[in-house]
PDB file of N, CA and C in Angstrom:
ATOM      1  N   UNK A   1     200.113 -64.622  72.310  1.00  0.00           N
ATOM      2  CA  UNK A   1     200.520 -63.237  72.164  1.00  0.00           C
ATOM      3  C   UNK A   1     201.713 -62.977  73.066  1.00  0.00           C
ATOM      4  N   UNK A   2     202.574 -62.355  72.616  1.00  0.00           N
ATOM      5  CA  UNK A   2     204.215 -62.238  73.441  1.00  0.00           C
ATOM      6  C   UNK A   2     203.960 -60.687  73.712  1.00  0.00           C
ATOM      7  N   UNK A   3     204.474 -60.439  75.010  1.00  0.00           N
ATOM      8  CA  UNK A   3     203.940 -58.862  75.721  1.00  0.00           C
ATOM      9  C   UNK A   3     205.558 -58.481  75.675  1.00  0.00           C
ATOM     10  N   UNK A   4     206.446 -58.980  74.505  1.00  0.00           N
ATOM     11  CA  UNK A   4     207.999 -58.603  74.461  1.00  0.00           C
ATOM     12  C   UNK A   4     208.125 -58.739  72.514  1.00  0.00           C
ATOM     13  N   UNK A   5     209.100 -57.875  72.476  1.00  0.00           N
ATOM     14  CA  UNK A   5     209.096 -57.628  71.024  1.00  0.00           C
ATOM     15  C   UNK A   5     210.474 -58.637  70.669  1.00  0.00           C
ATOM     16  N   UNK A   6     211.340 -58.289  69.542  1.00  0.00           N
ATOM     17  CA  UNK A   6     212.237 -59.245  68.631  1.00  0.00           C
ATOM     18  C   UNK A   6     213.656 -59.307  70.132  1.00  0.00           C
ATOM     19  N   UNK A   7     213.524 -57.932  70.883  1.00  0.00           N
ATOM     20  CA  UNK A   7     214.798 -58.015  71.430  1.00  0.00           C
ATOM     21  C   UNK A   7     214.769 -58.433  73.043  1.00  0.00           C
ATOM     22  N   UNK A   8     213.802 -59.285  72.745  1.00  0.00           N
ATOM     23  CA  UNK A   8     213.092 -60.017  74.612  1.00  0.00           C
ATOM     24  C   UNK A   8     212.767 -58.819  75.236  1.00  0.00           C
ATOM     25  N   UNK A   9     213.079 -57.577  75.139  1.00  0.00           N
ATOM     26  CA  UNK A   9     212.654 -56.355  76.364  1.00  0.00           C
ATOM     27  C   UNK A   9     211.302 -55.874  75.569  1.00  0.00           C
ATOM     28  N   UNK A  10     210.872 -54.560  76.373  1.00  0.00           N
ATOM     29  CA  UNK A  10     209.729 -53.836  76.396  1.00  0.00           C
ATOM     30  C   UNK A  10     209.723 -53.314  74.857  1.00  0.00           C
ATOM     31  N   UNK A  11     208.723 -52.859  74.026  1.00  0.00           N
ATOM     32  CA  UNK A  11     208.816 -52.091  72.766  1.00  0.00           C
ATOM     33  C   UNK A  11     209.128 -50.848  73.679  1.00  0.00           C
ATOM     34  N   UNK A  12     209.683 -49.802  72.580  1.00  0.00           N
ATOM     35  CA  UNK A  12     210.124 -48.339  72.972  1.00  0.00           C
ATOM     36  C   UNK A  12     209.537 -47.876  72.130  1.00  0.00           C
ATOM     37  N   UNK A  13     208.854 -46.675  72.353  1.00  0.00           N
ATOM     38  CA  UNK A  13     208.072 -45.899  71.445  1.00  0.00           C
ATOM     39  C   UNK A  13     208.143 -44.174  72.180  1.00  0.00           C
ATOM     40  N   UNK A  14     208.198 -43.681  70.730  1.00  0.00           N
ATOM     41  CA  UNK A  14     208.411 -42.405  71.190  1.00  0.00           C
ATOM     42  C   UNK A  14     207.221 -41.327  70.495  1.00  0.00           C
ATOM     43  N   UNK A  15     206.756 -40.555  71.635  1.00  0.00           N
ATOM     44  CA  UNK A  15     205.133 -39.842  71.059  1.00  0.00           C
ATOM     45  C   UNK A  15     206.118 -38.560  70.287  1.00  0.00           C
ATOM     46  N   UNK A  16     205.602 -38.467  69.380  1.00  0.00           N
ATOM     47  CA  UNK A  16     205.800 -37.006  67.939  1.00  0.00           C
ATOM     48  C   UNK A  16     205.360 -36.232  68.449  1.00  0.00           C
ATOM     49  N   UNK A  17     205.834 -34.886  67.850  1.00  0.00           N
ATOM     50  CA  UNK A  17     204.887 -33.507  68.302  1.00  0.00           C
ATOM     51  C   UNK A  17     203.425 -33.333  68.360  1.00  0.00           C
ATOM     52  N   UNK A  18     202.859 -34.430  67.395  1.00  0.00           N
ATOM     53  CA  UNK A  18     201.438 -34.580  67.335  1.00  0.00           C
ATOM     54  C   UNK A  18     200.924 -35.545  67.700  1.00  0.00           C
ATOM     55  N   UNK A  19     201.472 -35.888  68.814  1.00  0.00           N
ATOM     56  CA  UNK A  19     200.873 -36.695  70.058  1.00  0.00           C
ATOM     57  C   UNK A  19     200.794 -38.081  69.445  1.00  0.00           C
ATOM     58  N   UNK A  20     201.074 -38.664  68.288  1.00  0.00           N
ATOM     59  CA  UNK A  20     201.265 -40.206  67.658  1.00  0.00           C
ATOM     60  C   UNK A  20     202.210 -40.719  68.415  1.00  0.00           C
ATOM     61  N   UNK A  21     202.112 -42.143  68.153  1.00  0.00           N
ATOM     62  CA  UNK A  21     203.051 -43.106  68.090  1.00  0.00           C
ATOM     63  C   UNK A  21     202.877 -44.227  67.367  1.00  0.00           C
ATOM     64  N   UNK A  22     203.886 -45.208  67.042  1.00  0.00           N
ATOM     65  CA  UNK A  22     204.345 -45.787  65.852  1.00  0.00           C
ATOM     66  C   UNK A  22     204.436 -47.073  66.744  1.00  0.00           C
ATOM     67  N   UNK A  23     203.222 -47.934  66.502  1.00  0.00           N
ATOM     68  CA  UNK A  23     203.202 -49.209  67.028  1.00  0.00           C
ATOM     69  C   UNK A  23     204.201 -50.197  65.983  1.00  0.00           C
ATOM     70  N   UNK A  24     205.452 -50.847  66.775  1.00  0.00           N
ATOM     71  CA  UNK A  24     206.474 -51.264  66.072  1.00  0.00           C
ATOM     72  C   UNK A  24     206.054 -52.830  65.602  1.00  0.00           C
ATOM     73  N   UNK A  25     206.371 -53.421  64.384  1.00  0.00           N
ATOM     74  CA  UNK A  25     205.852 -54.301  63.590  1.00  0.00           C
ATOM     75  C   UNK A  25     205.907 -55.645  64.356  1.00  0.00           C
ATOM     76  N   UNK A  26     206.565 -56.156  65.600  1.00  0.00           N
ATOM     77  CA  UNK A  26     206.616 -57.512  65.883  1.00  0.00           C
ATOM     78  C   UNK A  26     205.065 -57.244  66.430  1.00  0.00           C
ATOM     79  N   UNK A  27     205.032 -56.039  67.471  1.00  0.00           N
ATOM     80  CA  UNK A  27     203.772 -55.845  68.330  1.00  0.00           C
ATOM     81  C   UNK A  27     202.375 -55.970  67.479  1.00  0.00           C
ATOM     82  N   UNK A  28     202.499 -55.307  66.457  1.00  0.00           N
ATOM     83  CA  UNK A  28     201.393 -55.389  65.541  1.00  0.00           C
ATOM     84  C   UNK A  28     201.363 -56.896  64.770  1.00  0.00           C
ATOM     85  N   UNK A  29     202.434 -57.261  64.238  1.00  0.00           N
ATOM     86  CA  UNK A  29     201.926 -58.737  64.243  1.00  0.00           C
ATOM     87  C   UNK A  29     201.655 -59.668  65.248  1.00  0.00           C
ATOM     88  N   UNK A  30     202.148 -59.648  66.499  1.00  0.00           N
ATOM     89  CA  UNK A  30     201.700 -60.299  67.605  1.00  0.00           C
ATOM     90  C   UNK A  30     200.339 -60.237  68.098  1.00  0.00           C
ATOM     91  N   UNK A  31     199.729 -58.808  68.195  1.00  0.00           N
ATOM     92  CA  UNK A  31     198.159 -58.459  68.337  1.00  0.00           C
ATOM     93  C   UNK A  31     197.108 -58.628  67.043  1.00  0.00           C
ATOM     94  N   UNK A  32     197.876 -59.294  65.813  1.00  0.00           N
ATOM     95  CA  UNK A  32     197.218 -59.428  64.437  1.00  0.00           C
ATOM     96  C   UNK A  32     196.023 -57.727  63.975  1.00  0.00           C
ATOM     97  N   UNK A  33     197.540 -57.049  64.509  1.00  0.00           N
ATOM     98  CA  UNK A  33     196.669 -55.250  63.801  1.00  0.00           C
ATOM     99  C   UNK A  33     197.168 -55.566  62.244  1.00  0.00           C
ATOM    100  N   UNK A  34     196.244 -55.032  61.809  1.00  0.00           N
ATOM    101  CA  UNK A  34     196.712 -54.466  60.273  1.00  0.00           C
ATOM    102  C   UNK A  34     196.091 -53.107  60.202  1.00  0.00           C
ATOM    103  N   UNK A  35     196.249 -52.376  59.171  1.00  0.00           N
ATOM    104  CA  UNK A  35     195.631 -51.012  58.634  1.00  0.00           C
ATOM    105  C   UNK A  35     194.396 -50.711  58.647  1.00  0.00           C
ATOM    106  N   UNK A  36     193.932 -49.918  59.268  1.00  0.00           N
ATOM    107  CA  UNK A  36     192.434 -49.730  59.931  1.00  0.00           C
ATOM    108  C   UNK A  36     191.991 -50.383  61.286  1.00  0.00           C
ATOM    109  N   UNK A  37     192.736 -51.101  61.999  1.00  0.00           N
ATOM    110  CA  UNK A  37     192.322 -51.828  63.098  1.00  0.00           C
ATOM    111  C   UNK A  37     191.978 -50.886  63.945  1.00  0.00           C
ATOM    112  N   UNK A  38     191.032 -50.663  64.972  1.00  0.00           N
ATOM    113  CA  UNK A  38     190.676 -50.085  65.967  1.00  0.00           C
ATOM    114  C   UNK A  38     190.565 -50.821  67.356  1.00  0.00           C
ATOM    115  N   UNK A  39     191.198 -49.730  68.015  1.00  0.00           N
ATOM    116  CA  UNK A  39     191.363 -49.777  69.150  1.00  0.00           C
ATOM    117  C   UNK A  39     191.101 -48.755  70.517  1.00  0.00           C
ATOM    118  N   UNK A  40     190.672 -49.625  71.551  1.00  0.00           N
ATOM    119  CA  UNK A  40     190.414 -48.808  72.376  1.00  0.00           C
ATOM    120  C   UNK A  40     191.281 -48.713  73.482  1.00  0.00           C
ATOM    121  N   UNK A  41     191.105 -47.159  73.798  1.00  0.00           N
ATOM    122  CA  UNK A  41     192.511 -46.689  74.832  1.00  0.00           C
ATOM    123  C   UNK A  41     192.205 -46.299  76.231  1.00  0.00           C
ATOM    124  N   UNK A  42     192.783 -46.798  77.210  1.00  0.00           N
ATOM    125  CA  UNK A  42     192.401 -46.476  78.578  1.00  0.00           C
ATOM    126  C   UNK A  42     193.596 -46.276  79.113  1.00  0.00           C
ATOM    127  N   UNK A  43     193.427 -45.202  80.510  1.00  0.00           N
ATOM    128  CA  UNK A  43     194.318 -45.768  81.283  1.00  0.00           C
ATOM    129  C   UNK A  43     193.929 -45.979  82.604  1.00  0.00           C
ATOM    130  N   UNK A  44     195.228 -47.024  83.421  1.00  0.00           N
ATOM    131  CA  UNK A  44     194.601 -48.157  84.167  1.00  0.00           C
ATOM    132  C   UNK A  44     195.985 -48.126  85.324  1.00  0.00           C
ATOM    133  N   UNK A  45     195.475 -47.311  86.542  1.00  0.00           N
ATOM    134  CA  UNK A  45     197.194 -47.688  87.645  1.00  0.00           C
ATOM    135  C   UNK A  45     198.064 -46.548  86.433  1.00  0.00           C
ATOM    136  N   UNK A  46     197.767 -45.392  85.696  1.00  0.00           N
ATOM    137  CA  UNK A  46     198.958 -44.625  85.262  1.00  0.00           C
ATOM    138  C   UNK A  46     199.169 -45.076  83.792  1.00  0.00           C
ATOM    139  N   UNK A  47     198.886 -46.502  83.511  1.00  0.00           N
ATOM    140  CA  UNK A  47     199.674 -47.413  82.324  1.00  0.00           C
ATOM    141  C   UNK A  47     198.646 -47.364  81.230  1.00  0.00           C
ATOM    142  N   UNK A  48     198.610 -46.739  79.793  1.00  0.00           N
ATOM    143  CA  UNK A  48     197.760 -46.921  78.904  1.00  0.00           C
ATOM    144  C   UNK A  48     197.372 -48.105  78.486  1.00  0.00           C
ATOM    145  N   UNK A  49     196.062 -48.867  77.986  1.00  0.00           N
ATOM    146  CA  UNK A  49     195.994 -50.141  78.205  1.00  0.00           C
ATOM    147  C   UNK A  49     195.101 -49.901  76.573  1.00  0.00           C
ATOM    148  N   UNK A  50     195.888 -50.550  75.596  1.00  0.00           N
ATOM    149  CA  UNK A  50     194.668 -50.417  74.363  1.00  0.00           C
ATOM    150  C   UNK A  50     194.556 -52.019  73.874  1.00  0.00           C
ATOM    151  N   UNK A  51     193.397 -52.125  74.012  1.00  0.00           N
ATOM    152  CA  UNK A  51     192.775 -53.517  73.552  1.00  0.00           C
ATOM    153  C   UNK A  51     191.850 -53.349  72.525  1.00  0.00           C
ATOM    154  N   UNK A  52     191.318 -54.525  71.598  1.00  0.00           N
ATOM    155  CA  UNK A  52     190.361 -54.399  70.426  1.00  0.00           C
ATOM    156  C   UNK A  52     188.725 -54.346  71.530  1.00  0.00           C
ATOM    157  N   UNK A  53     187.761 -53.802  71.086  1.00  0.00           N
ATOM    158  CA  UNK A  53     186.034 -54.451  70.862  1.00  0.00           C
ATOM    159  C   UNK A  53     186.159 -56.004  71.893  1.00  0.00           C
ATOM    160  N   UNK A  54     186.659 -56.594  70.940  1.00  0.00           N
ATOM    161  CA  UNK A  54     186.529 -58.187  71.244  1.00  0.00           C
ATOM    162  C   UNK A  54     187.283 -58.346  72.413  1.00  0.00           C
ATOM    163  N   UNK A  55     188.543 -58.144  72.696  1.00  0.00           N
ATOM    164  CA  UNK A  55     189.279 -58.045  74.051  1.00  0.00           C
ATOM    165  C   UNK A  55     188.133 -57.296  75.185  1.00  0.00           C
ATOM    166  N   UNK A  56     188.390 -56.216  75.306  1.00  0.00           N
ATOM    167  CA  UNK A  56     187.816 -55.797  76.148  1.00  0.00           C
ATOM    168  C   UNK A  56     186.221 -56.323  76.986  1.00  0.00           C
ATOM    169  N   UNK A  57     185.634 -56.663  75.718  1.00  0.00           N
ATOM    170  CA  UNK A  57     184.111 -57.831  75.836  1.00  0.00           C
ATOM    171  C   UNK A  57     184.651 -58.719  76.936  1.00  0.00           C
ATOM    172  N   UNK A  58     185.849 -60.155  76.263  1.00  0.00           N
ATOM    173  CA  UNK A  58     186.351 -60.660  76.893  1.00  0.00           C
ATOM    174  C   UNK A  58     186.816 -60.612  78.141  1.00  0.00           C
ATOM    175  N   UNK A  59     187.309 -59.486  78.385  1.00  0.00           N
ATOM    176  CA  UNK A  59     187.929 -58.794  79.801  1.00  0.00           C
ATOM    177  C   UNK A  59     186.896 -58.970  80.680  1.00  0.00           C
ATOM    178  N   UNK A  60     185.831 -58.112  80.273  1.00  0.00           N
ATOM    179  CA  UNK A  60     184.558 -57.563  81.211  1.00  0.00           C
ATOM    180  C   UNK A  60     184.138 -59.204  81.957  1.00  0.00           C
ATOM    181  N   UNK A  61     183.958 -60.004  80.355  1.00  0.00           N
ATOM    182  CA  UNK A  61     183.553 -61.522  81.004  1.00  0.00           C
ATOM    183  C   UNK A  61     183.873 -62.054  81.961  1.00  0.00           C
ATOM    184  N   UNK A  62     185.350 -62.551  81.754  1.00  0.00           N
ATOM    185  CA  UNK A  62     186.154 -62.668  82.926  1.00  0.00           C
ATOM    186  C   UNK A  62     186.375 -62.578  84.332  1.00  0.00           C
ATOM    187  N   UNK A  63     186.469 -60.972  84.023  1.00  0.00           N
ATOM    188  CA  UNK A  63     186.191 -60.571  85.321  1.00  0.00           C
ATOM    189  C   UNK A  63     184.767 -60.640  86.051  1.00  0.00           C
ATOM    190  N   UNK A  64     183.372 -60.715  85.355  1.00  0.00           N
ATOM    191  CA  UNK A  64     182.449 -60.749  85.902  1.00  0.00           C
ATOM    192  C   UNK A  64     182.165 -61.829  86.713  1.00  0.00           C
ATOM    193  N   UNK A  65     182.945 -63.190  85.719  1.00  0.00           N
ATOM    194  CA  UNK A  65     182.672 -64.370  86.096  1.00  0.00           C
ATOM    195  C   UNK A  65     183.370 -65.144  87.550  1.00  0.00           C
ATOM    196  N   UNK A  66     184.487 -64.037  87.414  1.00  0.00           N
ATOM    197  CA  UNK A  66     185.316 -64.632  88.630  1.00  0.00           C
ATOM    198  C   UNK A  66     184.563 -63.913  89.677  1.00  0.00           C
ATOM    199  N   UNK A  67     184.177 -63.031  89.507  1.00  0.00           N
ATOM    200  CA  UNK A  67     183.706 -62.122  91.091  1.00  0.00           C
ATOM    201  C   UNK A  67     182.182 -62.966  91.450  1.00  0.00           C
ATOM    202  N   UNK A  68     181.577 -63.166  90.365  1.00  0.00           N
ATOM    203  CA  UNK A  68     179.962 -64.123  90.715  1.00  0.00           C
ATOM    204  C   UNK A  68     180.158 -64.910  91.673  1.00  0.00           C
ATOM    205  N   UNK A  69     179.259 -64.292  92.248  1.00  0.00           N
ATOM    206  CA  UNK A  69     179.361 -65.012  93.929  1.00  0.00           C
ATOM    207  C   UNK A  69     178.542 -66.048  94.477  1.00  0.00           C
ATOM    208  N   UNK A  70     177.129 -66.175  93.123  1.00  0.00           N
ATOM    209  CA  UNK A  70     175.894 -66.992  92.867  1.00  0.00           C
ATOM    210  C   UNK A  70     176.469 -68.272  93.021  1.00  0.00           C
ATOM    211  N   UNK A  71     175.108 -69.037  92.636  1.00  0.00           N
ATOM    212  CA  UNK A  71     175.119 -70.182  92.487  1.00  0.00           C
ATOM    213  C   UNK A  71     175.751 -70.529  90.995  1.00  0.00           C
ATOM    214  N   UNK A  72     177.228 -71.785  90.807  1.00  0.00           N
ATOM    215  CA  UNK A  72     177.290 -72.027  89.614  1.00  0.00           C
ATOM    216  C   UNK A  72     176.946 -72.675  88.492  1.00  0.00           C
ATOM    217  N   UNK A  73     175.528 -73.322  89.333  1.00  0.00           N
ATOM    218  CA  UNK A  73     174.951 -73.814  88.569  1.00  0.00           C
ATOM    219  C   UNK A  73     173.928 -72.794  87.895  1.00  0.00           C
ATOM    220  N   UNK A  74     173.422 -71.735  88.207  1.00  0.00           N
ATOM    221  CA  UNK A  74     172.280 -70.752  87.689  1.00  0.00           C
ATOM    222  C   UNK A  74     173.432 -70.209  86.622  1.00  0.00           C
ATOM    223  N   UNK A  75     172.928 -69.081  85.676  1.00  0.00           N
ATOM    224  CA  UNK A  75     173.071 -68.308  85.048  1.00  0.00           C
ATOM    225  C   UNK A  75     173.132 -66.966  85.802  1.00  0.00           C
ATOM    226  N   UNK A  76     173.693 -66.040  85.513  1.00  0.00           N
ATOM    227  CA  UNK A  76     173.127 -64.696  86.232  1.00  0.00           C
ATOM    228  C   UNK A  76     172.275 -64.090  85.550  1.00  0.00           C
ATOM    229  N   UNK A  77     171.844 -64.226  84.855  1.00  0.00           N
ATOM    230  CA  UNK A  77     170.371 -63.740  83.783  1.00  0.00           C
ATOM    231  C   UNK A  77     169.357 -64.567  84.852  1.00  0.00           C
ATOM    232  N   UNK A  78     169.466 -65.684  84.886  1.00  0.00           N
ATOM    233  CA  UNK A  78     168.376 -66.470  85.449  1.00  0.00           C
ATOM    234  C   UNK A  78     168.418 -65.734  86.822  1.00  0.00           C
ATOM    235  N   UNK A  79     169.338 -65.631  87.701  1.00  0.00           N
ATOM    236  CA  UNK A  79     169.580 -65.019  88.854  1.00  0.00           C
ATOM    237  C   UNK A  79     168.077 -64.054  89.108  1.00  0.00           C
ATOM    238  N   UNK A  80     169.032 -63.009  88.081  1.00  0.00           N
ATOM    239  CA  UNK A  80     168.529 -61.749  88.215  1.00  0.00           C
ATOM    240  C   UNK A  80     166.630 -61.456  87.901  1.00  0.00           C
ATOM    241  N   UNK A  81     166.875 -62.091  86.627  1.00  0.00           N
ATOM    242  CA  UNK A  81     164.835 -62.265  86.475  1.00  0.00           C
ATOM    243  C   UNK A  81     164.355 -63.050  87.686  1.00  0.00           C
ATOM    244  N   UNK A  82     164.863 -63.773  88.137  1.00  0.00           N
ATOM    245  CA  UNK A  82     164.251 -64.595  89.426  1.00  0.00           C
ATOM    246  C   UNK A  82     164.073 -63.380  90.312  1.00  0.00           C
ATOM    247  N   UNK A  83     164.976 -62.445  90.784  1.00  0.00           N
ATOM    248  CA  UNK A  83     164.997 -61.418  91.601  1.00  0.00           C
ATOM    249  C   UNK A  83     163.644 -60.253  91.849  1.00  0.00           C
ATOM    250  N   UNK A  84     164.225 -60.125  89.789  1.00  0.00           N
ATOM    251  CA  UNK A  84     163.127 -59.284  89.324  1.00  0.00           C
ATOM    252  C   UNK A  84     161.557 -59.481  89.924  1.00  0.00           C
ATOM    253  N   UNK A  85     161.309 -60.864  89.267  1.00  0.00           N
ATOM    254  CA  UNK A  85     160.440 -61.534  89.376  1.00  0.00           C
ATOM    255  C   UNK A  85     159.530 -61.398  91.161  1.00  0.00           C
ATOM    256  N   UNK A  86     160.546 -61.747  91.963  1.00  0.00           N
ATOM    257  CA  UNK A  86     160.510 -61.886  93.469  1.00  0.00           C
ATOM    258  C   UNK A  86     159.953 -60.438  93.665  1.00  0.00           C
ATOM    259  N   UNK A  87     160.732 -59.283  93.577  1.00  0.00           N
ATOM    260  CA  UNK A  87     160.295 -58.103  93.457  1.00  0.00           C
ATOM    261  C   UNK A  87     158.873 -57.575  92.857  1.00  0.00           C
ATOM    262  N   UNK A  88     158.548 -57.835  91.987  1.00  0.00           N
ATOM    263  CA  UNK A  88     157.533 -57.329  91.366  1.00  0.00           C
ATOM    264  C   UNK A  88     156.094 -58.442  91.893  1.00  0.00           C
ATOM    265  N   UNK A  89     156.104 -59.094  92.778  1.00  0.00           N
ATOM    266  CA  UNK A  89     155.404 -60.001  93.294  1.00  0.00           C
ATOM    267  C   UNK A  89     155.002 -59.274  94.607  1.00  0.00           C
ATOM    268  N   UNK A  90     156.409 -59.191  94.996  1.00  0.00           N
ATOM    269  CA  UNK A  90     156.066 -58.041  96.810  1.00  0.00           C
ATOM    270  C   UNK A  90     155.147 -57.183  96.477  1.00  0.00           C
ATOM    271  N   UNK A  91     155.486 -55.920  94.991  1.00  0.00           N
ATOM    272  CA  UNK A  91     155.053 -54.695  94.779  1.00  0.00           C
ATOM    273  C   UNK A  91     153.396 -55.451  94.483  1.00  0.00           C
ATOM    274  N   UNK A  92     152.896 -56.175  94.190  1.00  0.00           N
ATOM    275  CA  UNK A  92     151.623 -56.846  93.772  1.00  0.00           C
ATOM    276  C   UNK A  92     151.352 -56.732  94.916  1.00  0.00           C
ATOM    277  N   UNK A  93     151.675 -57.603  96.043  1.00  0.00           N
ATOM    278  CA  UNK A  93     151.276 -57.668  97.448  1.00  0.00           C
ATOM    279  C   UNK A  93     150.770 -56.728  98.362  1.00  0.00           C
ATOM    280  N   UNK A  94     151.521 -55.515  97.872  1.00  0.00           N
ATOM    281  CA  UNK A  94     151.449 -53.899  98.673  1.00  0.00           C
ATOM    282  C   UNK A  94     150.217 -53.573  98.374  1.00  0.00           C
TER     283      UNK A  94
END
């Protein structure tokens, strides 16, 4: 995916009176949008950030995976039921 359109610089886009804008055709073929694609819109540091469902999933992953501070051999599912688990053993104990 190229984060630069046909003329190496930034796309330029300009918002209409009714608050649209007109995602320009290299960008939309570069992100493989076609007609009906949905997207989700944030903003992030000031900068609108719109990614698909599947991106954003991806994102979350990512980032979860780099911050896991566990063991890399466990799972964090396994982690966490182990935790669970540990917990609800004390509360037995009480």
């Amino acid at each position: 995916m190229s984060d630069r359109v046909e003329g190496g610089g930034p796309a330029e886009v300009i918002v209409n009176r009714d608050g649209r804008i007109l995602i320009p055709a290299q960008v939309r073929r570069d992100l493989g949008l076609s007609a009906g694609s949905t997207l989700l819109l944030s903003v992030e540091d000031g900068r609108v950030v719109m990614e698909s469902r599947q991106q954003l999933v991806a994102r979350v992953r990512r980032e979860i995976a780099e911050s896991w501070q566990g063991d890399p051999q466990t799972s964090v599912v396994e982690e966490l039921l182990a935790d669970r688990r540990a917990e609800a053993a004390a509360e037995e104990d009480r």
